[in-house]
N, C-alpha and C. Protein backbone atom coordinates (compact mmCIF):
# COMPACT_ATOMS: atom_id res chain seq x y z
N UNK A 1 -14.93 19.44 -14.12
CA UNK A 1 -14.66 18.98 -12.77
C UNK A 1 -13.18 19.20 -12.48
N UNK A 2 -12.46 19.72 -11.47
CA UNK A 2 -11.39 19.78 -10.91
C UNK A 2 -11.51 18.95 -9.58
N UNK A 3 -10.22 18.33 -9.75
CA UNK A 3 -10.30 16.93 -8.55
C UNK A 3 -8.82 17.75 -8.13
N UNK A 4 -9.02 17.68 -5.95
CA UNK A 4 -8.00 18.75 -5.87
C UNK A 4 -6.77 17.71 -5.01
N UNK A 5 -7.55 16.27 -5.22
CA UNK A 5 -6.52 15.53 -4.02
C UNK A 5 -6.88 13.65 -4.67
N UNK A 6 -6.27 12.94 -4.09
CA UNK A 6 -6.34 11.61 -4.35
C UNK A 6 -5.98 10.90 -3.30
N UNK A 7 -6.93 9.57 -2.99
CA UNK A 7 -6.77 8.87 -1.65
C UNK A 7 -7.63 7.58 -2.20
N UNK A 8 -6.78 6.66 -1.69
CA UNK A 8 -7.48 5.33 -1.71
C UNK A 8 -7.81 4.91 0.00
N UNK A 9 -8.62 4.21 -0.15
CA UNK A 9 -9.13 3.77 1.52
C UNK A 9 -9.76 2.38 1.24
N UNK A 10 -8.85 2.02 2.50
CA UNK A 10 -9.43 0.73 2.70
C UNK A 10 -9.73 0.09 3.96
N UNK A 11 -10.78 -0.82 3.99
CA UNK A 11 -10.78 -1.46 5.32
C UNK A 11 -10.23 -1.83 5.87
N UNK A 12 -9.95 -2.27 7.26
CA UNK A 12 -8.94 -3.10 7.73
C UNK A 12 -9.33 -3.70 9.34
N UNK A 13 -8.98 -4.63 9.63
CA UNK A 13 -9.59 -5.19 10.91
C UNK A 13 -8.52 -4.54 11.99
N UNK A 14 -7.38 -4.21 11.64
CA UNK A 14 -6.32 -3.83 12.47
C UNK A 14 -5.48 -2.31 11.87
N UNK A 15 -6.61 -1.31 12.05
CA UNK A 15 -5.32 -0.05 11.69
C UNK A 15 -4.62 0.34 11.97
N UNK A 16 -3.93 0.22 13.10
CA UNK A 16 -2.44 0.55 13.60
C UNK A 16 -1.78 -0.33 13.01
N UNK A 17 -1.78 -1.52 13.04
CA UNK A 17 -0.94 -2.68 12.19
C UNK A 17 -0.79 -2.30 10.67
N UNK A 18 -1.37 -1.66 10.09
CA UNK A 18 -1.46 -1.48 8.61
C UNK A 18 -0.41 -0.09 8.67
N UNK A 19 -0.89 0.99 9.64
CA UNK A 19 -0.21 1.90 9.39
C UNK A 19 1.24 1.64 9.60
N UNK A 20 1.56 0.91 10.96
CA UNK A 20 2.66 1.23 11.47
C UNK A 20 3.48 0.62 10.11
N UNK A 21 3.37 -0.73 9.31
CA UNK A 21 3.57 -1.23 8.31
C UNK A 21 4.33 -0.60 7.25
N UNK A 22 3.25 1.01 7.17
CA UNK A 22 3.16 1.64 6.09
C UNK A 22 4.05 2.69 6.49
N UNK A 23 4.30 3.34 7.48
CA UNK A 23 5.22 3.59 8.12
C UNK A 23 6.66 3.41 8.58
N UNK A 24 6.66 2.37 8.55
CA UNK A 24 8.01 1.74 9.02
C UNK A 24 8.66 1.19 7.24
N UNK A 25 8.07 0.90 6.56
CA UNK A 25 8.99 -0.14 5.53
C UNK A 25 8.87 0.75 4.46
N UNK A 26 7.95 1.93 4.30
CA UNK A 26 7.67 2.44 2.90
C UNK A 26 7.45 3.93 3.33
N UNK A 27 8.08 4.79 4.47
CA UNK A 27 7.81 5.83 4.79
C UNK A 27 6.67 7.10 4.78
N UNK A 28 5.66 6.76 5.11
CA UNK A 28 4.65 6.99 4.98
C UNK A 28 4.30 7.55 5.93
N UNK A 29 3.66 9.04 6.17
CA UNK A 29 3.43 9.46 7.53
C UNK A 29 2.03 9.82 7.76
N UNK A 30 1.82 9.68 9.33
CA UNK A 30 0.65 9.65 9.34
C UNK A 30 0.16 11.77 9.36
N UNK A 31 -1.10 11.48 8.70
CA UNK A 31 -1.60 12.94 8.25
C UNK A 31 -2.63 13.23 9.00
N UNK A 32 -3.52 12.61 9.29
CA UNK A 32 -4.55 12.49 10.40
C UNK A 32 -5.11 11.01 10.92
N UNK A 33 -5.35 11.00 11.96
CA UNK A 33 -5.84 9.82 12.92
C UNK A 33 -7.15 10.17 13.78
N UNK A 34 -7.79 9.22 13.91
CA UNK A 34 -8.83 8.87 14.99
C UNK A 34 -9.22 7.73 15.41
N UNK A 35 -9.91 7.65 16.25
CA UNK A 35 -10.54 5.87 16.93
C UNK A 35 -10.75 5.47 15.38
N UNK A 36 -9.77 4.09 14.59
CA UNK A 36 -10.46 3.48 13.85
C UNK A 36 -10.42 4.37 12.03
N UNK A 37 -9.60 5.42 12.01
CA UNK A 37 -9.35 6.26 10.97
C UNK A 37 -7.84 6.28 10.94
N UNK A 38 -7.13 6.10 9.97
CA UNK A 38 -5.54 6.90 9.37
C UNK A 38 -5.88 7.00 8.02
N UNK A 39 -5.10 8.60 8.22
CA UNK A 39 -4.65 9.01 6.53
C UNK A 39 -3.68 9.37 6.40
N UNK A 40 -2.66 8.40 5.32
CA UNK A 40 -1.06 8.67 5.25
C UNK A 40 -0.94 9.22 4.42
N UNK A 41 0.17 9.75 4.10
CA UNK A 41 1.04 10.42 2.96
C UNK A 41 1.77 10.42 2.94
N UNK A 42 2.66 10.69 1.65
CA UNK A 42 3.98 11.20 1.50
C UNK A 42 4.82 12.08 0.76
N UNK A 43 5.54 13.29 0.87
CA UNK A 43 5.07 14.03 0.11
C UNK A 43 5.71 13.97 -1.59
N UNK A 44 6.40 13.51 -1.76
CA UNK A 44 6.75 13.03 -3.29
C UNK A 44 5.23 12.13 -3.78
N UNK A 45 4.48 11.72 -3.38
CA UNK A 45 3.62 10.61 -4.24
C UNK A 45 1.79 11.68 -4.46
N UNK A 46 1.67 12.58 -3.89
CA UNK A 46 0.52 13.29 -4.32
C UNK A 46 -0.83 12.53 -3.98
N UNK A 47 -0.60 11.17 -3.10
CA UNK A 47 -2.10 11.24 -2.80
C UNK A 47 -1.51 10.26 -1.44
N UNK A 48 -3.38 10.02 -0.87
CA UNK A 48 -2.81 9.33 0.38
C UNK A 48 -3.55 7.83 0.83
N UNK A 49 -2.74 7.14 1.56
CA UNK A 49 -3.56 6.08 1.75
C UNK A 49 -4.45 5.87 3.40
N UNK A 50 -5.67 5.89 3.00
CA UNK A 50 -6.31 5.81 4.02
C UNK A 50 -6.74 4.76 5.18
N UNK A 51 -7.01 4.16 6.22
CA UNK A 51 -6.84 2.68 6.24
C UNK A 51 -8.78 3.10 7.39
N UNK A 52 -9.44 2.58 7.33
CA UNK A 52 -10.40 2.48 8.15
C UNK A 52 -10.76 1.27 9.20
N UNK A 53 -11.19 1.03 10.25
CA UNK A 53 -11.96 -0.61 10.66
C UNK A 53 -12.83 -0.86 10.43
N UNK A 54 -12.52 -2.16 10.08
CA UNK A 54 -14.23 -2.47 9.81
C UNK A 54 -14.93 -2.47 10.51
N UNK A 55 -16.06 -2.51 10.54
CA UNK A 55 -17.06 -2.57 11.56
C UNK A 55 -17.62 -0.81 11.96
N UNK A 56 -16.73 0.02 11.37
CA UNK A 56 -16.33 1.60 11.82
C UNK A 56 -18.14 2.28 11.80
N UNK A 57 -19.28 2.49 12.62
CA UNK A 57 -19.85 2.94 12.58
C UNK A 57 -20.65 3.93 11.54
N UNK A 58 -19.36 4.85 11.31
CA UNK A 58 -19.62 6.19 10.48
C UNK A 58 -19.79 5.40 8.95
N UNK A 59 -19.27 4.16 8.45
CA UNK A 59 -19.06 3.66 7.15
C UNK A 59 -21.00 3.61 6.96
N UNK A 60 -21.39 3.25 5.72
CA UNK A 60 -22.63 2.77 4.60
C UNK A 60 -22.73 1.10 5.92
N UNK A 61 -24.11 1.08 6.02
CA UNK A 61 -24.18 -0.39 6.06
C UNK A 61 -23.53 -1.30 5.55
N UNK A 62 -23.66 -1.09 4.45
CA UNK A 62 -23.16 -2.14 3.49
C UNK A 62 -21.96 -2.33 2.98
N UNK A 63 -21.23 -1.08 4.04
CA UNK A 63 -19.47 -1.24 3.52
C UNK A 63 -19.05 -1.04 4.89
N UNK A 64 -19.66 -1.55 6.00
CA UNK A 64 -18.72 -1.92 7.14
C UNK A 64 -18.20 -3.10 7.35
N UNK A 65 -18.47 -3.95 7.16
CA UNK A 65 -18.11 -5.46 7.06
C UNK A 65 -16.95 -5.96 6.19
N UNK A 66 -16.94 -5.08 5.31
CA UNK A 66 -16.16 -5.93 3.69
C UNK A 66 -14.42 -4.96 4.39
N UNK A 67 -14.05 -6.20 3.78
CA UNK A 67 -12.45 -5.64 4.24
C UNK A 67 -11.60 -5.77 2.33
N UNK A 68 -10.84 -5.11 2.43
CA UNK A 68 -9.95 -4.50 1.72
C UNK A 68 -9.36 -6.15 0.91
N UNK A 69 -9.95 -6.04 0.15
CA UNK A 69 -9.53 -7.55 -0.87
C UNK A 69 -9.95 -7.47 -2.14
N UNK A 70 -9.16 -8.05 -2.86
CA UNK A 70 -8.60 -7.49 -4.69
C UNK A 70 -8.06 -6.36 -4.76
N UNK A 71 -7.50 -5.77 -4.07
CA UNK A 71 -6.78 -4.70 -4.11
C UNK A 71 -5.34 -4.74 -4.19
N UNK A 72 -4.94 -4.08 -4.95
CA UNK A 72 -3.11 -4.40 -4.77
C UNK A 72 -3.34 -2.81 -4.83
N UNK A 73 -2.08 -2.23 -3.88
CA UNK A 73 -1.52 -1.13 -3.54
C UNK A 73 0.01 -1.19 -4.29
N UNK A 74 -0.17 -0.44 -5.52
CA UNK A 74 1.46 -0.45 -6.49
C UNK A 74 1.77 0.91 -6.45
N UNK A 75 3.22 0.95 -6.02
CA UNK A 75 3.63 2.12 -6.09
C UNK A 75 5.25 1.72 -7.15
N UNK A 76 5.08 2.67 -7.59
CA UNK A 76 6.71 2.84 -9.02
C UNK A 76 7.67 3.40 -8.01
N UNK A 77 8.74 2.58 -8.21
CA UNK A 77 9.91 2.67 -8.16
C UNK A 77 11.25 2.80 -8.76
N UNK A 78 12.30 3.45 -8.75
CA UNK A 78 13.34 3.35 -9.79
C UNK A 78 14.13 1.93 -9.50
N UNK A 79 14.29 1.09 -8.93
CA UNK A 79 15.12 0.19 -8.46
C UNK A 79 14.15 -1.12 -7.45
N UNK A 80 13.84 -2.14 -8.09
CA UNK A 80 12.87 -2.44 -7.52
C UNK A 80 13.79 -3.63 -6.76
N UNK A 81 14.70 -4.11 -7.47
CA UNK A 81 15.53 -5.39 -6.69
C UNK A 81 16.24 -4.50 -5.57
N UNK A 82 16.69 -3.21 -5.41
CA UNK A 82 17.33 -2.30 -4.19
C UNK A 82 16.12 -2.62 -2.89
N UNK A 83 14.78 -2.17 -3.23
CA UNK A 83 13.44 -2.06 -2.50
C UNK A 83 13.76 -3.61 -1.78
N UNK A 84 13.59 -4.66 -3.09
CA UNK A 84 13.37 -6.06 -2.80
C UNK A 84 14.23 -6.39 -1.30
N UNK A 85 15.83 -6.00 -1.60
CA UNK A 85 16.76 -6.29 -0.85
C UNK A 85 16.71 -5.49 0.67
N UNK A 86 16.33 -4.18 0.56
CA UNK A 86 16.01 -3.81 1.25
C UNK A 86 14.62 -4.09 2.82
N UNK A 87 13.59 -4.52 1.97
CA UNK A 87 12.57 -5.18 2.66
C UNK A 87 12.89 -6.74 3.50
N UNK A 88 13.66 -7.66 2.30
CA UNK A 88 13.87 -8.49 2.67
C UNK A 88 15.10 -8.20 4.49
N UNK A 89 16.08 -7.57 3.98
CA UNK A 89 16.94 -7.34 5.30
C UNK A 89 16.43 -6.86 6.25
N UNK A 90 15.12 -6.27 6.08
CA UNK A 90 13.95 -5.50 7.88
C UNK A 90 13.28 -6.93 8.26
N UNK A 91 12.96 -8.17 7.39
CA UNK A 91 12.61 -9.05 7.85
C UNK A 91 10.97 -9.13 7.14
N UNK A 92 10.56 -8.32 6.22
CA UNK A 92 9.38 -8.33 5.56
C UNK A 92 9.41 -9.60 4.88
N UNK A 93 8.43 -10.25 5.26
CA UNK A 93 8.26 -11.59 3.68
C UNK A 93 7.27 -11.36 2.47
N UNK A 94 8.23 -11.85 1.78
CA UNK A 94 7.47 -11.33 -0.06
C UNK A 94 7.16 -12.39 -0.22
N UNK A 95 6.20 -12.25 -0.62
CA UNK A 95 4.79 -13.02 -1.25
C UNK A 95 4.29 -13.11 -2.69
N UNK A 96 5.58 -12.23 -3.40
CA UNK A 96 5.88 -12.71 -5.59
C UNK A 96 7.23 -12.16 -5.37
N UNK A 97 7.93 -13.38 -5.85
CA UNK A 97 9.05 -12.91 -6.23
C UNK A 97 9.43 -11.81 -7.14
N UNK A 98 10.14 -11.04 -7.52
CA UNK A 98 10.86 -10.08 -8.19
C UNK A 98 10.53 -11.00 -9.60
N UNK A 99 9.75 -10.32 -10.20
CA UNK A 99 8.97 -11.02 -11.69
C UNK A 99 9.55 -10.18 -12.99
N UNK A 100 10.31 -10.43 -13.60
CA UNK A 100 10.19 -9.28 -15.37
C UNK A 100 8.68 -9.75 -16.20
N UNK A 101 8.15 -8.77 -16.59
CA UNK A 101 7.17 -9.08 -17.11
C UNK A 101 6.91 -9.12 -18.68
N UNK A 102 6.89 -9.16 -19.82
CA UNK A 102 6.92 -8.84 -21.04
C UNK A 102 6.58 -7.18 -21.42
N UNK A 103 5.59 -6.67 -21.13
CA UNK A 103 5.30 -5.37 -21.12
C UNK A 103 5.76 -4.47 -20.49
N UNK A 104 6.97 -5.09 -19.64
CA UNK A 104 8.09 -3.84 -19.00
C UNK A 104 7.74 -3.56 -17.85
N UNK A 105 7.03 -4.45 -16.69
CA UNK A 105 7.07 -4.43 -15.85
C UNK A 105 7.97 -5.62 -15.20
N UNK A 106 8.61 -4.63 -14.38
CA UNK A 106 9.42 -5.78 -13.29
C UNK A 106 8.95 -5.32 -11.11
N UNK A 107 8.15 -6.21 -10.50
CA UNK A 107 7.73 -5.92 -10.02
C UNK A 107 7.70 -7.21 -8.70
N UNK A 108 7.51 -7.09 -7.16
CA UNK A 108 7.90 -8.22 -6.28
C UNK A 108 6.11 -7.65 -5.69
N UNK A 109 5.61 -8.46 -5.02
CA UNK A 109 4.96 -7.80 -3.33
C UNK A 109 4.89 -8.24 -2.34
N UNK A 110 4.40 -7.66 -1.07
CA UNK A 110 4.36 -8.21 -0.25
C UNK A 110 3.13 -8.05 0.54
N UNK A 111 2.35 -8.34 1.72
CA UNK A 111 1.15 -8.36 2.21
C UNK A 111 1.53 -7.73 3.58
N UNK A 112 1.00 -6.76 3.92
CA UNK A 112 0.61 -6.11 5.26
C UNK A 112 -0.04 -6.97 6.12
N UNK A 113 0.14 -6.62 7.75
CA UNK A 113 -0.52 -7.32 8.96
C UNK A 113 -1.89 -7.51 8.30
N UNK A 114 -2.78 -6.79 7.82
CA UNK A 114 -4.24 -7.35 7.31
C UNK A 114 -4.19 -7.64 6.04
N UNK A 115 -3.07 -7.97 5.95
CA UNK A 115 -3.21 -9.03 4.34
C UNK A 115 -3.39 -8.23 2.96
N UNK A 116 -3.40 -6.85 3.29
CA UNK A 116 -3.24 -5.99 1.86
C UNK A 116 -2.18 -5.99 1.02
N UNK A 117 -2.28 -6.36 -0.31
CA UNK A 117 -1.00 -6.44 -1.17
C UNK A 117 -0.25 -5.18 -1.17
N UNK A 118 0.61 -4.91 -1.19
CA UNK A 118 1.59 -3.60 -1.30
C UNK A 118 3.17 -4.28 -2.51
N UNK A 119 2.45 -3.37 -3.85
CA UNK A 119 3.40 -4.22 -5.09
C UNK A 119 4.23 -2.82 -5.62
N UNK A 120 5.62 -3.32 -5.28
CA UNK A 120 6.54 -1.99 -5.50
C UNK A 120 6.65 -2.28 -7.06
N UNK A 121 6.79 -1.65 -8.43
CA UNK A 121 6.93 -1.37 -9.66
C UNK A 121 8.24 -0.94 -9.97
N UNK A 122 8.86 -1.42 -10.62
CA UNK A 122 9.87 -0.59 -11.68
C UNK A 122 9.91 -0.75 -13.30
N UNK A 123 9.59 -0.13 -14.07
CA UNK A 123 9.55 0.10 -15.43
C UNK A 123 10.69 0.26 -16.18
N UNK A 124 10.22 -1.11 -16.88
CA UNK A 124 12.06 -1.77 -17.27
C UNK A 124 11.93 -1.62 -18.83
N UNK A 125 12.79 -1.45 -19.79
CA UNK A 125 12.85 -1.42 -20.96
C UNK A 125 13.28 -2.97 -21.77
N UNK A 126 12.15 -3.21 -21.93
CA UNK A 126 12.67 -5.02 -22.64
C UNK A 126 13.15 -4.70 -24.05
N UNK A 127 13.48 -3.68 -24.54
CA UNK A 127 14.15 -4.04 -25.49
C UNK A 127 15.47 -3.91 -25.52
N UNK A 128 15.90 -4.20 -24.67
CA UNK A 128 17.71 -4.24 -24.21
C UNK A 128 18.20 -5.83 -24.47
């Protein structure tokens, strides 16, 4: 099997709110749109995030309704307290503080207009 692209998608009751989100704080551009469809990208990260509405016709019965929950959206970063400081000064509110983790994660997030986690990463060396 050769896989030639990567995209996560998720529901959302409000897709302009998610995009513009994704757009504005984490540079993300939009790649295609329609009534109730975005697919972002960017081009350093190799895949894209998709955002759908619920309720969206074209979806499975059984996956128009369900909105985008247990999901955390993590993207790696080199500098995650820069990100932190940064978000915080546009007026974003974080929702985990800037955490060190034992296994070398140091990592904050925050929640989009429809409540999707978006958890920036930086990979820290604990044996310092």
């Amino acid at each position: 099997m050769k896989l030639n692209a990567a995209a996560v998608s998720l529901n959302v009751a409000d897709v302009d709110a998610s995009v513009d989100f994704l757009t504005t704080h984490f540079g993300f551009g939009v790649e295609m749109s329609a009534d109730g469809f975005a697919s972002l990208t960017r081009a350093d990260l190799g895949m894209n995030v998709v955002y759908l509405r619920r309720g969206l016709s074209t979806l499975p019965a059984d996956q128009r309704d369900i909105h985008a929950s247990g999901v955390i959206l993590a993207f790696v970063v080199d500098d995650a307290a820069t990100e932190l400081a940064r978000l915080e000064a546009a007026g974003v509110t974080i929702t985990m503080p800037l955490t060190d983790e034992d296994w070398g994660e140091r990592a904050f997030q925050v929640r989009d207009p429809n409540g999707v986690i978006i958890e920036l990463v930086e990979w820290i060396d604990q044996a310092k």
